[in-house]
PDB file of N, CA and C in Angstrom:
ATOM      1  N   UNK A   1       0.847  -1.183   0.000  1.00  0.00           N
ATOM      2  CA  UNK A   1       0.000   0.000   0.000  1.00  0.00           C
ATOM      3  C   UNK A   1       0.890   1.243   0.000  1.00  0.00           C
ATOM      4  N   UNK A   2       0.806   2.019  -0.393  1.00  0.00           N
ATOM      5  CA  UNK A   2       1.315   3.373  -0.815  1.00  0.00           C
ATOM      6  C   UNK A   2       0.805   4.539  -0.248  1.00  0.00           C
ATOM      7  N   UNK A   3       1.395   5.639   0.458  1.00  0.00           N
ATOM      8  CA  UNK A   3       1.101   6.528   1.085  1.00  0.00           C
ATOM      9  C   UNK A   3       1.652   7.474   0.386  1.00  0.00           C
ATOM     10  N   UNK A   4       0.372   7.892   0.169  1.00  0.00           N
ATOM     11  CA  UNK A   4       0.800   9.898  -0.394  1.00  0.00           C
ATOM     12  C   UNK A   4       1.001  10.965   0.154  1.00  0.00           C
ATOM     13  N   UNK A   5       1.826  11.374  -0.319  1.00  0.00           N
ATOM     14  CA  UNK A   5       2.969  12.471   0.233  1.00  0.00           C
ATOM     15  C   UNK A   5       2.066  13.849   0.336  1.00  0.00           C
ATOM     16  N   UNK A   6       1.710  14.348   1.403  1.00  0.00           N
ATOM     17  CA  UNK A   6       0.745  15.072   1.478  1.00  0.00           C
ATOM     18  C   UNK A   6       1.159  16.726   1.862  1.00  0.00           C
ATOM     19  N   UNK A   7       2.461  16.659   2.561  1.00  0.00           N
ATOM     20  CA  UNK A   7       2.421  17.728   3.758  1.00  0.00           C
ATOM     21  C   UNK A   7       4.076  17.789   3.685  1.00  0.00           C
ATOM     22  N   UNK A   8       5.038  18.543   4.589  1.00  0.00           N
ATOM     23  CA  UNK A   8       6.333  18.663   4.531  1.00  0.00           C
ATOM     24  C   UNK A   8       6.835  18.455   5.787  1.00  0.00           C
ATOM     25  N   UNK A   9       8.187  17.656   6.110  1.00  0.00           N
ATOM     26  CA  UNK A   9       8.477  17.475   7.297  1.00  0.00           C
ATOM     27  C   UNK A   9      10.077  18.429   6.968  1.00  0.00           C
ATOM     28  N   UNK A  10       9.766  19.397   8.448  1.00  0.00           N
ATOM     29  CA  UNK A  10      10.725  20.790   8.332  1.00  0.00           C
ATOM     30  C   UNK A  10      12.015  20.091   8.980  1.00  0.00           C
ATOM     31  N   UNK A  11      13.345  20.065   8.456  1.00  0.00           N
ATOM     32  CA  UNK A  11      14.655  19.580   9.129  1.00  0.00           C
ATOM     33  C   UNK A  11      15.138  20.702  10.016  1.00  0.00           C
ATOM     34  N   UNK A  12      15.545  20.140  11.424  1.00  0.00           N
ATOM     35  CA  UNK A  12      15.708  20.744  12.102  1.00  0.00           C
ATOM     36  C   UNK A  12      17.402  20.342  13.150  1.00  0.00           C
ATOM     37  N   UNK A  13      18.118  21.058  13.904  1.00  0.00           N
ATOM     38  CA  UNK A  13      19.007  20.747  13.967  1.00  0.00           C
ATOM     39  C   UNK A  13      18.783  20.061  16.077  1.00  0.00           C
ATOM     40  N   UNK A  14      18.925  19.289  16.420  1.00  0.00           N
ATOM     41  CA  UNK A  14      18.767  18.980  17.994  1.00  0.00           C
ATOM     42  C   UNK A  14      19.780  18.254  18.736  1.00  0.00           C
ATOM     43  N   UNK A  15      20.023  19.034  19.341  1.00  0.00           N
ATOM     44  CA  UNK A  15      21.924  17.993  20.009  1.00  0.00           C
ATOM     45  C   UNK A  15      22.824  17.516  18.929  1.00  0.00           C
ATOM     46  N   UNK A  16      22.828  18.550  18.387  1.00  0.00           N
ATOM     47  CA  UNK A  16      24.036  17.999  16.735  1.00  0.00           C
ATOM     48  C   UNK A  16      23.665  16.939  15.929  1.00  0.00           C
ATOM     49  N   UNK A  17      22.222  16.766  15.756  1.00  0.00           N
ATOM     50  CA  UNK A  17      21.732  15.925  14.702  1.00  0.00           C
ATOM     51  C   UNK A  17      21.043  16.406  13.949  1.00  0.00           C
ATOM     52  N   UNK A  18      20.500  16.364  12.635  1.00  0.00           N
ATOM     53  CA  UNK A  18      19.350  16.413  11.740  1.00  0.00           C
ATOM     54  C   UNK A  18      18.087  15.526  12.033  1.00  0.00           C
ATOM     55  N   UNK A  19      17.401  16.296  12.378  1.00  0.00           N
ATOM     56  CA  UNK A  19      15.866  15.846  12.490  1.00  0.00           C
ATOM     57  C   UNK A  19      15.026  16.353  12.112  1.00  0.00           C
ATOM     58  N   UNK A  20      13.563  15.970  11.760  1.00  0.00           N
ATOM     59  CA  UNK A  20      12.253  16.227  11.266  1.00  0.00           C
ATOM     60  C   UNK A  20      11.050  15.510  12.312  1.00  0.00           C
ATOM     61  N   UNK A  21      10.449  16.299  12.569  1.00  0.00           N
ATOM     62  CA  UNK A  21       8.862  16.211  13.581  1.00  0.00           C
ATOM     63  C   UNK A  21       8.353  15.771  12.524  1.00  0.00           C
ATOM     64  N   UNK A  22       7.652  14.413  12.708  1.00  0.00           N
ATOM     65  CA  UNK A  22       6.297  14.045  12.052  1.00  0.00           C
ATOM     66  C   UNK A  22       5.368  15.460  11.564  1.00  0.00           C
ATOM     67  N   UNK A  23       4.972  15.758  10.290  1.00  0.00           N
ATOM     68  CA  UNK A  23       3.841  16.467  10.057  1.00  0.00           C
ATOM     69  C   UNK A  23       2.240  16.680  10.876  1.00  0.00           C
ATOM     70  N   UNK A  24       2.401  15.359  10.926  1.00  0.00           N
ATOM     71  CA  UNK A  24       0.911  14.876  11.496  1.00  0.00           C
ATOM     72  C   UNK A  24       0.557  15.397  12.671  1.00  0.00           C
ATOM     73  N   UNK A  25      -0.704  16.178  13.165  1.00  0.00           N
ATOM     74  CA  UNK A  25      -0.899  16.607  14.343  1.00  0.00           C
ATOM     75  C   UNK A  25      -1.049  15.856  15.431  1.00  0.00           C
ATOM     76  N   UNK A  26      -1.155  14.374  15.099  1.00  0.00           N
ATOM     77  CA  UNK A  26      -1.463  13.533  15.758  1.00  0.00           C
ATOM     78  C   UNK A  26      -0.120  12.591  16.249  1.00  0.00           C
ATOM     79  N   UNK A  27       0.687  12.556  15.464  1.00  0.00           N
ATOM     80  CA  UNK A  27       1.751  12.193  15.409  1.00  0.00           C
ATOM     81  C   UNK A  27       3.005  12.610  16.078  1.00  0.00           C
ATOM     82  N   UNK A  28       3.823  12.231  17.452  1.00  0.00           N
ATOM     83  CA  UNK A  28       4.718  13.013  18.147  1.00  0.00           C
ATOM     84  C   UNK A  28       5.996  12.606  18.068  1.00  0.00           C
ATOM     85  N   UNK A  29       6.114  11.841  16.954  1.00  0.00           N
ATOM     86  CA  UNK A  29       7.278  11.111  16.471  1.00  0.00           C
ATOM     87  C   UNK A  29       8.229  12.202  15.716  1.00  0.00           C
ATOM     88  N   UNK A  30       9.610  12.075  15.624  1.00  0.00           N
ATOM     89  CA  UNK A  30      10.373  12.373  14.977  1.00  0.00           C
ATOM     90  C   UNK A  30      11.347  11.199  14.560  1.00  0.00           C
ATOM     91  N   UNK A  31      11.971  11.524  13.318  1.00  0.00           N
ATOM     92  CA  UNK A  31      13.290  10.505  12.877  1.00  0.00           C
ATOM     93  C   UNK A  31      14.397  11.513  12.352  1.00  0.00           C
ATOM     94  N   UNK A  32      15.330  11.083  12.302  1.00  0.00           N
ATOM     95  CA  UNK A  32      16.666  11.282  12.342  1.00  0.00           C
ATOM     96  C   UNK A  32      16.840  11.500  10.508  1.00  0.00           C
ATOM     97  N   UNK A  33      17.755  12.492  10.249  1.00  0.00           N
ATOM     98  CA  UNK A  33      17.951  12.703   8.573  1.00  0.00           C
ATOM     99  C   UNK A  33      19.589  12.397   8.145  1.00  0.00           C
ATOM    100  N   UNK A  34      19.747  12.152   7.078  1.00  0.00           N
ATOM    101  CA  UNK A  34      21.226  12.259   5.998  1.00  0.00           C
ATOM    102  C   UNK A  34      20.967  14.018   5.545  1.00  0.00           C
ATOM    103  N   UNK A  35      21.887  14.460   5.682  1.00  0.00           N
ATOM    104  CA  UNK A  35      21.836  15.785   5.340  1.00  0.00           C
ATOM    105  C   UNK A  35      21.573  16.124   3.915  1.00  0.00           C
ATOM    106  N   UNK A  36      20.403  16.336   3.208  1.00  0.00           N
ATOM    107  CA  UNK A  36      19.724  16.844   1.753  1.00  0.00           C
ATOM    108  C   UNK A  36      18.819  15.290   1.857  1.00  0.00           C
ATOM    109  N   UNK A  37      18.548  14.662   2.646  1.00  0.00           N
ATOM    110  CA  UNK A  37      17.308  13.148   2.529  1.00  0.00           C
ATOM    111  C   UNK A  37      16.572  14.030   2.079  1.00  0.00           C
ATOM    112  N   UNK A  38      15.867  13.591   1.019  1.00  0.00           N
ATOM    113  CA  UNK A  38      14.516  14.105   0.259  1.00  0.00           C
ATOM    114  C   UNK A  38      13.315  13.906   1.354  1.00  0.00           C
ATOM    115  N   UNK A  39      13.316  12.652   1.372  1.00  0.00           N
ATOM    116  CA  UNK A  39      11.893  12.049   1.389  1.00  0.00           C
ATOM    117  C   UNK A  39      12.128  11.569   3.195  1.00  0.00           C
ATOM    118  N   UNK A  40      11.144  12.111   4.006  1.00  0.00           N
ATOM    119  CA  UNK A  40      10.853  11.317   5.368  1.00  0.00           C
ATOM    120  C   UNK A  40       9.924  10.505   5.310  1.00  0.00           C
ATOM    121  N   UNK A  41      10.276   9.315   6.357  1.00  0.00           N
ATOM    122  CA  UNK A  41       9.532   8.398   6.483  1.00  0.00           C
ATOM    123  C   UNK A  41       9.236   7.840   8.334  1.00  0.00           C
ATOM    124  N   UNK A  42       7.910   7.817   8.309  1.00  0.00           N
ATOM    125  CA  UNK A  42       7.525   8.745  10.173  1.00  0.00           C
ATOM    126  C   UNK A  42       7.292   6.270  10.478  1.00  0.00           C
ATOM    127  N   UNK A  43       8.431   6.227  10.476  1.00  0.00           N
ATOM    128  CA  UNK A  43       8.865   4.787  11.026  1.00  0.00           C
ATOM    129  C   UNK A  43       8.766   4.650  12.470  1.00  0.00           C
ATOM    130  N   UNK A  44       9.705   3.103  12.315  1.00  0.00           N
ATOM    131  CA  UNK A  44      10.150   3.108  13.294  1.00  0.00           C
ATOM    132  C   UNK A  44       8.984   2.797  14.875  1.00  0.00           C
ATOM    133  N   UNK A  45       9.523   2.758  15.799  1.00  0.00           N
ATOM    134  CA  UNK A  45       8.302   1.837  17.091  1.00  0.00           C
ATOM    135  C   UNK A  45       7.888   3.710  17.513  1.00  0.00           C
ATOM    136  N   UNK A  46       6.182   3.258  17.410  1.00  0.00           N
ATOM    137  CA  UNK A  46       5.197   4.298  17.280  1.00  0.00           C
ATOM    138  C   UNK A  46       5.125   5.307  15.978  1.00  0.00           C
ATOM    139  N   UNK A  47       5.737   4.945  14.941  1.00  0.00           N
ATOM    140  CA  UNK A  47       5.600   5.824  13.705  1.00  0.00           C
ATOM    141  C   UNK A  47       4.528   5.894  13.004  1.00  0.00           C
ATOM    142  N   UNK A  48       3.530   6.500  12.835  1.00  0.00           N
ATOM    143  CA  UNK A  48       2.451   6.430  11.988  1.00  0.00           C
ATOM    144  C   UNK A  48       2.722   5.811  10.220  1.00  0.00           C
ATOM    145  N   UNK A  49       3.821   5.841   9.976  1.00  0.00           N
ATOM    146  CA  UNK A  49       4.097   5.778   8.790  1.00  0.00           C
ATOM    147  C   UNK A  49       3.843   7.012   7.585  1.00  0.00           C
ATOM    148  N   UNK A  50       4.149   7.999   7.821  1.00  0.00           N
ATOM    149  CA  UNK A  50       3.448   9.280   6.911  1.00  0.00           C
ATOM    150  C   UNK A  50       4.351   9.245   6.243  1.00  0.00           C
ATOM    151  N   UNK A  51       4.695   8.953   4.799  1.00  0.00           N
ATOM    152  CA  UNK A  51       5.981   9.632   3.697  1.00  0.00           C
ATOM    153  C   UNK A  51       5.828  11.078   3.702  1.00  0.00           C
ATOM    154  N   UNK A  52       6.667  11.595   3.562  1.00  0.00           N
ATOM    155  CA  UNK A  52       6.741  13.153   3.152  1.00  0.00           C
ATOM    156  C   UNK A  52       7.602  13.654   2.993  1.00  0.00           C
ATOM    157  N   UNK A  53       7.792  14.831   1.846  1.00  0.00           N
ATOM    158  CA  UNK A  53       8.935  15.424   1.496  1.00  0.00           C
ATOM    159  C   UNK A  53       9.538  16.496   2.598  1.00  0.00           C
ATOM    160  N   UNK A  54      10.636  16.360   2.843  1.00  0.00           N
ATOM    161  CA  UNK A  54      11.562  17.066   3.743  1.00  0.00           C
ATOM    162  C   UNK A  54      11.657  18.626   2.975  1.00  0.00           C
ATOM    163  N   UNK A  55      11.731  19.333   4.053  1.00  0.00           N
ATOM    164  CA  UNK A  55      11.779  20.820   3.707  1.00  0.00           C
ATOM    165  C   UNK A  55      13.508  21.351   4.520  1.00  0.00           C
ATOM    166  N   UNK A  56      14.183  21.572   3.564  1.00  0.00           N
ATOM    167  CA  UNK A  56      15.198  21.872   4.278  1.00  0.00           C
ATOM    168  C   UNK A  56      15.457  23.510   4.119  1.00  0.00           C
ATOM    169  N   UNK A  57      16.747  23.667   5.374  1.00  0.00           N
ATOM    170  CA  UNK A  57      17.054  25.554   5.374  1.00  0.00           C
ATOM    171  C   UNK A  57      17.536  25.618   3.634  1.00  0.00           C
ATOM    172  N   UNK A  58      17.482  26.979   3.378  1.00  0.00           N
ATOM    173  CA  UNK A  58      18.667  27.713   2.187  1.00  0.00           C
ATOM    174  C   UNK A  58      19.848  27.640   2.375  1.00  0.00           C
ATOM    175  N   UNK A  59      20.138  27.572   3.674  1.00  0.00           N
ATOM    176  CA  UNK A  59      21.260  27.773   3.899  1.00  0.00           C
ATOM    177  C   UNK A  59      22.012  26.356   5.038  1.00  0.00           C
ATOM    178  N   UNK A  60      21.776  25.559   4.725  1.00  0.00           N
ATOM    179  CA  UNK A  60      22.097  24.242   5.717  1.00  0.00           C
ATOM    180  C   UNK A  60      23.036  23.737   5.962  1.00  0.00           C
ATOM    181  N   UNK A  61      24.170  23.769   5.053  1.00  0.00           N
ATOM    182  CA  UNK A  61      25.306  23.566   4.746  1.00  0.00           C
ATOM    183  C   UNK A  61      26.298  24.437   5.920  1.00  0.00           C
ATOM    184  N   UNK A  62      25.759  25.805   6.003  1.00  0.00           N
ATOM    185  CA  UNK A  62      25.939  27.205   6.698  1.00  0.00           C
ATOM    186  C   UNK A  62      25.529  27.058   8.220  1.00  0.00           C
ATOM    187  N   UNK A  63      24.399  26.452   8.672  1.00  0.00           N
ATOM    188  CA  UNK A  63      24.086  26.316  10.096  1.00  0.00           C
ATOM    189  C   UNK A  63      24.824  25.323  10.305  1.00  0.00           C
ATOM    190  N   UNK A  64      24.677  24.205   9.849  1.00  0.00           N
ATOM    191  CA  UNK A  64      25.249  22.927  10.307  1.00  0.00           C
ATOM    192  C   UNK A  64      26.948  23.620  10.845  1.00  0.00           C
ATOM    193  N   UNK A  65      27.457  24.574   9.623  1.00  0.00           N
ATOM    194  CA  UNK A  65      29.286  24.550  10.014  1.00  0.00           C
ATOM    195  C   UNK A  65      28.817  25.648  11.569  1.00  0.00           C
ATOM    196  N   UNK A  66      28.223  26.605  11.634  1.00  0.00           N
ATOM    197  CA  UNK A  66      27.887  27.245  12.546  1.00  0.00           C
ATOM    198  C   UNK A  66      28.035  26.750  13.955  1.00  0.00           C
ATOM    199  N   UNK A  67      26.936  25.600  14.297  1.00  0.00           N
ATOM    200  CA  UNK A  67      26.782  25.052  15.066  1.00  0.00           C
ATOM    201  C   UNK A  67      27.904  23.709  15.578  1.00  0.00           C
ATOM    202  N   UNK A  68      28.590  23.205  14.759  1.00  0.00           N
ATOM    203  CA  UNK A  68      29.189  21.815  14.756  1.00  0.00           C
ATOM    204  C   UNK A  68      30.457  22.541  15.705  1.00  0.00           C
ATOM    205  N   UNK A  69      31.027  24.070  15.500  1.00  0.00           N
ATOM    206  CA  UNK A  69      32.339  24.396  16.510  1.00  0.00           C
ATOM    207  C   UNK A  69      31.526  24.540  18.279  1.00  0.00           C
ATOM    208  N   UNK A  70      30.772  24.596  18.076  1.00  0.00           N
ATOM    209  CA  UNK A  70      30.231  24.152  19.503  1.00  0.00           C
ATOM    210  C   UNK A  70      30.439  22.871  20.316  1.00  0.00           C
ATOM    211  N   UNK A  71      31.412  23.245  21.425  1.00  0.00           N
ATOM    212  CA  UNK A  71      31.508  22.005  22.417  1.00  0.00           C
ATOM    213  C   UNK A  71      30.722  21.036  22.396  1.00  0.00           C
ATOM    214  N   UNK A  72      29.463  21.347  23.134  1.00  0.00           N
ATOM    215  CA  UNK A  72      28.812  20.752  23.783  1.00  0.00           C
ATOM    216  C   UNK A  72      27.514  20.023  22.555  1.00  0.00           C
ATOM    217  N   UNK A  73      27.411  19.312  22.559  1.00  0.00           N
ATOM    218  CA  UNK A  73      26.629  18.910  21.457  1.00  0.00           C
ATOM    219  C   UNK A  73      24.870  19.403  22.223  1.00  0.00           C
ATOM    220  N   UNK A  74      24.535  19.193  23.147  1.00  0.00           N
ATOM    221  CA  UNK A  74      22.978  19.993  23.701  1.00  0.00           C
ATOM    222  C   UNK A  74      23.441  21.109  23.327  1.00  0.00           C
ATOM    223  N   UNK A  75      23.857  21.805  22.983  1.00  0.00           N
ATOM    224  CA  UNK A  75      23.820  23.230  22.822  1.00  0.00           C
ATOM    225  C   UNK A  75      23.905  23.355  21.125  1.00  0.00           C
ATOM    226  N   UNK A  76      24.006  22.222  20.308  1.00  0.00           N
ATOM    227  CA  UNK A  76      23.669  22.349  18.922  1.00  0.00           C
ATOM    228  C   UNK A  76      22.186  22.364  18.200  1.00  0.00           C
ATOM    229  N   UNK A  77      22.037  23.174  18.457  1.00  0.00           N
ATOM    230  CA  UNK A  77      20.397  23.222  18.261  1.00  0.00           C
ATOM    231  C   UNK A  77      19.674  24.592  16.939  1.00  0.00           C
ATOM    232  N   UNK A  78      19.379  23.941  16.141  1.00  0.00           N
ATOM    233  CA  UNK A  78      18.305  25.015  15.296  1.00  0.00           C
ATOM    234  C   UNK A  78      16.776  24.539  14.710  1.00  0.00           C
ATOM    235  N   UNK A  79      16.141  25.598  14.954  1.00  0.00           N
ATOM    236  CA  UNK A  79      14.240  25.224  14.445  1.00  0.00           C
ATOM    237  C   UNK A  79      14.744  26.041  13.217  1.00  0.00           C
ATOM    238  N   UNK A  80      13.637  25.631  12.240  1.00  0.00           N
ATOM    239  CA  UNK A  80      13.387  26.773  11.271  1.00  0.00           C
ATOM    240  C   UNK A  80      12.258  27.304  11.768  1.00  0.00           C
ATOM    241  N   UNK A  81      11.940  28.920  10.767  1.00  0.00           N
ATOM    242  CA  UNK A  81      11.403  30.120  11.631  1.00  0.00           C
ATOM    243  C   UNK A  81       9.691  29.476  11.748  1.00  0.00           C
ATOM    244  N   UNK A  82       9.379  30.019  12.800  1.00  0.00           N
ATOM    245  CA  UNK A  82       8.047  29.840  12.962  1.00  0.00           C
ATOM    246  C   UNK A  82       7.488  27.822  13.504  1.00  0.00           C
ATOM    247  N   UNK A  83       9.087  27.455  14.096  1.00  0.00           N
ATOM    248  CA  UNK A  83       8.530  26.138  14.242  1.00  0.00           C
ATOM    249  C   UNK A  83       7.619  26.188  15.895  1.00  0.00           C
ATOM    250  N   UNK A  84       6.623  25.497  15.505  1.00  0.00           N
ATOM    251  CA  UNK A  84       5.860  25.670  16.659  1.00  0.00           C
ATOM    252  C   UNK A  84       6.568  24.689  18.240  1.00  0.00           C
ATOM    253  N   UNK A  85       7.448  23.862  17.981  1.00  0.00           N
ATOM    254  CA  UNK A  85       7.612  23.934  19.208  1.00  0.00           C
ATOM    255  C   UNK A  85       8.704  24.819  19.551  1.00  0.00           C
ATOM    256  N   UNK A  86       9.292  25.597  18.835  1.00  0.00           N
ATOM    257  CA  UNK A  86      10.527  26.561  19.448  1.00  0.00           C
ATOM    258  C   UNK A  86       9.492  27.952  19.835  1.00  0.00           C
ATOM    259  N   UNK A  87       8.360  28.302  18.840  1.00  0.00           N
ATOM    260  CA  UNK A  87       7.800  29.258  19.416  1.00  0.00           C
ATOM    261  C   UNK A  87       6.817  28.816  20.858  1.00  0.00           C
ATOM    262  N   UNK A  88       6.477  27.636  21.023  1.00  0.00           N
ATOM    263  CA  UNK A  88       5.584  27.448  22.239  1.00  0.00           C
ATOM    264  C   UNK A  88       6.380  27.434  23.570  1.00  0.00           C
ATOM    265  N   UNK A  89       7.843  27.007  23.642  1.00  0.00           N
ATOM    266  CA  UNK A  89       8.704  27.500  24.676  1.00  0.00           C
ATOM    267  C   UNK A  89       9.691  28.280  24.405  1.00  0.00           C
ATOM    268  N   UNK A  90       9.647  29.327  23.691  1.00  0.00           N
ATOM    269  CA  UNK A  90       9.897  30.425  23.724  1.00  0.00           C
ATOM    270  C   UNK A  90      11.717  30.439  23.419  1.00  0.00           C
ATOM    271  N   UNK A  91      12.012  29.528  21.969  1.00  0.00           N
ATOM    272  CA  UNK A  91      12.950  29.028  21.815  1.00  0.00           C
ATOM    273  C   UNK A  91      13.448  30.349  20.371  1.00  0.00           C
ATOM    274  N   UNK A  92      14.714  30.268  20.683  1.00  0.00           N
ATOM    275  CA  UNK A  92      15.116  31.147  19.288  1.00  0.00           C
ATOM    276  C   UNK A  92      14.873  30.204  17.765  1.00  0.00           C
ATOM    277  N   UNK A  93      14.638  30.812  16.566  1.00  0.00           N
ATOM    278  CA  UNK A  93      14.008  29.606  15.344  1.00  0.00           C
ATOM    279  C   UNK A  93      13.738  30.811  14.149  1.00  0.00           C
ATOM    280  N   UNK A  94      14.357  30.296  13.252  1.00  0.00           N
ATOM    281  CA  UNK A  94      14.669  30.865  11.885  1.00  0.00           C
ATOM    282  C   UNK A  94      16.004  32.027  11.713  1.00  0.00           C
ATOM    283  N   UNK A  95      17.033  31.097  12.963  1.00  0.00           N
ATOM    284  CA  UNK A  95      17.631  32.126  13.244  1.00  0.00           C
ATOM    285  C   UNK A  95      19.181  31.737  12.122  1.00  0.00           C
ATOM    286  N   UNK A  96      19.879  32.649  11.352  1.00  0.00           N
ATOM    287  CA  UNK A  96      20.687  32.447  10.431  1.00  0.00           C
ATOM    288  C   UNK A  96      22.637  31.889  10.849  1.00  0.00           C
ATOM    289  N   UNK A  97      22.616  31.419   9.819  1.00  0.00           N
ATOM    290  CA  UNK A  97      24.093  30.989  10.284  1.00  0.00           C
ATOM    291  C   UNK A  97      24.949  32.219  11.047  1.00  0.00           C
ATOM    292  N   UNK A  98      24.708  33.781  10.480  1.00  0.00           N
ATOM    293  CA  UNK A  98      25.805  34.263  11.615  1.00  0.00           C
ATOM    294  C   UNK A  98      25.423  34.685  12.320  1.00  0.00           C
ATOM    295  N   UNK A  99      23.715  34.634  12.567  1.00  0.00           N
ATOM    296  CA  UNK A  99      23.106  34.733  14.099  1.00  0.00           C
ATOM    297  C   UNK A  99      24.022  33.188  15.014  1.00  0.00           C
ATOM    298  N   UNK A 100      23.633  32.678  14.645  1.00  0.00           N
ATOM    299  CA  UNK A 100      24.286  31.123  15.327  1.00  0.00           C
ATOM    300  C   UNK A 100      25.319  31.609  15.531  1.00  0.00           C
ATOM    301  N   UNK A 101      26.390  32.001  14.914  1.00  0.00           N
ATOM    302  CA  UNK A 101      27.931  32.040  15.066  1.00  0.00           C
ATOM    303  C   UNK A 101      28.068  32.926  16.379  1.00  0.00           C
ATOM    304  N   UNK A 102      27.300  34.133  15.972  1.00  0.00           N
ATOM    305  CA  UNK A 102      27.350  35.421  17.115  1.00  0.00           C
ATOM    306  C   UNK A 102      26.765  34.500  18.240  1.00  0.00           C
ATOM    307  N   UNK A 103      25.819  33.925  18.386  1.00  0.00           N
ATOM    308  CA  UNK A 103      25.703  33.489  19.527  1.00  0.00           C
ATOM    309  C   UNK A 103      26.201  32.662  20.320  1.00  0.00           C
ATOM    310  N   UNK A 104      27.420  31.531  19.197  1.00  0.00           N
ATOM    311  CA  UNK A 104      28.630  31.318  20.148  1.00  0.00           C
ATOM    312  C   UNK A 104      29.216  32.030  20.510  1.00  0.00           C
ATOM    313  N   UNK A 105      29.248  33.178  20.002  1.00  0.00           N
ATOM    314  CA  UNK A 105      30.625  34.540  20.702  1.00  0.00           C
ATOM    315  C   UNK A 105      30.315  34.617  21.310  1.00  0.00           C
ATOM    316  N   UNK A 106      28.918  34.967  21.881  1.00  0.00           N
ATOM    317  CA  UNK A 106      28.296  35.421  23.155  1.00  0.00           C
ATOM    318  C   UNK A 106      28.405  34.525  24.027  1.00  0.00           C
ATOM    319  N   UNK A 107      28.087  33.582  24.203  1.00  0.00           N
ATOM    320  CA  UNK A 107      28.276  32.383  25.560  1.00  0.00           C
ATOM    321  C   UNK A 107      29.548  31.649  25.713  1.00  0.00           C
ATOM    322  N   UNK A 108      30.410  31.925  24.885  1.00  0.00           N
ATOM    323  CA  UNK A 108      31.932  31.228  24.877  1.00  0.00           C
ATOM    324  C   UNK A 108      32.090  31.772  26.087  1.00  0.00           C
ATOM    325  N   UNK A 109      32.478  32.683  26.881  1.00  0.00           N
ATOM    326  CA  UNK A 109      33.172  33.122  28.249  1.00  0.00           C
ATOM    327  C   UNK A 109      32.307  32.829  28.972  1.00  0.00           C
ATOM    328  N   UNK A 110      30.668  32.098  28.934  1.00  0.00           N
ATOM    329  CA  UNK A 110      29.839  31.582  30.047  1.00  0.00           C
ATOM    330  C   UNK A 110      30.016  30.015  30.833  1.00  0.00           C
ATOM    331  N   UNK A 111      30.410  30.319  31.981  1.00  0.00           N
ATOM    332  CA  UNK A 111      31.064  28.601  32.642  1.00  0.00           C
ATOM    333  C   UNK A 111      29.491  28.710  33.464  1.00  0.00           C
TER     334      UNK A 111
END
């Protein structure tokens, strides 16, 4: 059976990985990406199974180098703009590679 590709799953960056949130409102799954994966697939134990085309940044290549000189891998983190869970806790999101960079400048001298 074949599932049609309906909706877009947004790549996002979380503890120095590539990830995508299930589309589905119903759905609280995420899976893990290859950096430019076309196509998501909402697998895996509790996956609804939704195919859908991945929506990636313009500039991804650019956050990823941004973020990767960061120590601490929890602190590698990007939403694209307007993702609803970075706006529901009040998370920074659609923010650009030399926003990222500047904001290692800024917390580098924070112990």
């Amino acid at each position: 059976m074949a599932t049609l590709i309906t909706t877009r799953a947004r790549a996002r960056v979380n503890h120095g990985r590539w990830i995508a949130d299930c589309p589905r409102p119903y759905c609280a799954n995420a899976m893990r990406l290859t950096p430019g994966q076309s196509a998501f697939h909402c697998g895996g134990e509790g996956g609804c199974q939704l195919v859908a085309e991945v929506e990636w940044p313009a500039d991804a290549a650019g956050i990823w180098a941004a973020l990767e000189v960061r120590p601490v891998p929890g602190t590698r983190n990007w939403y694209p703009d307007a993702h609803a869970e970075a706006v529901r806790l009040g998370l920074p999101h659609g923010q650009t590679a030399a926003e990222l960079r500047d904001e290692t400048r800024e917390y580098e001298g924070v112990a």
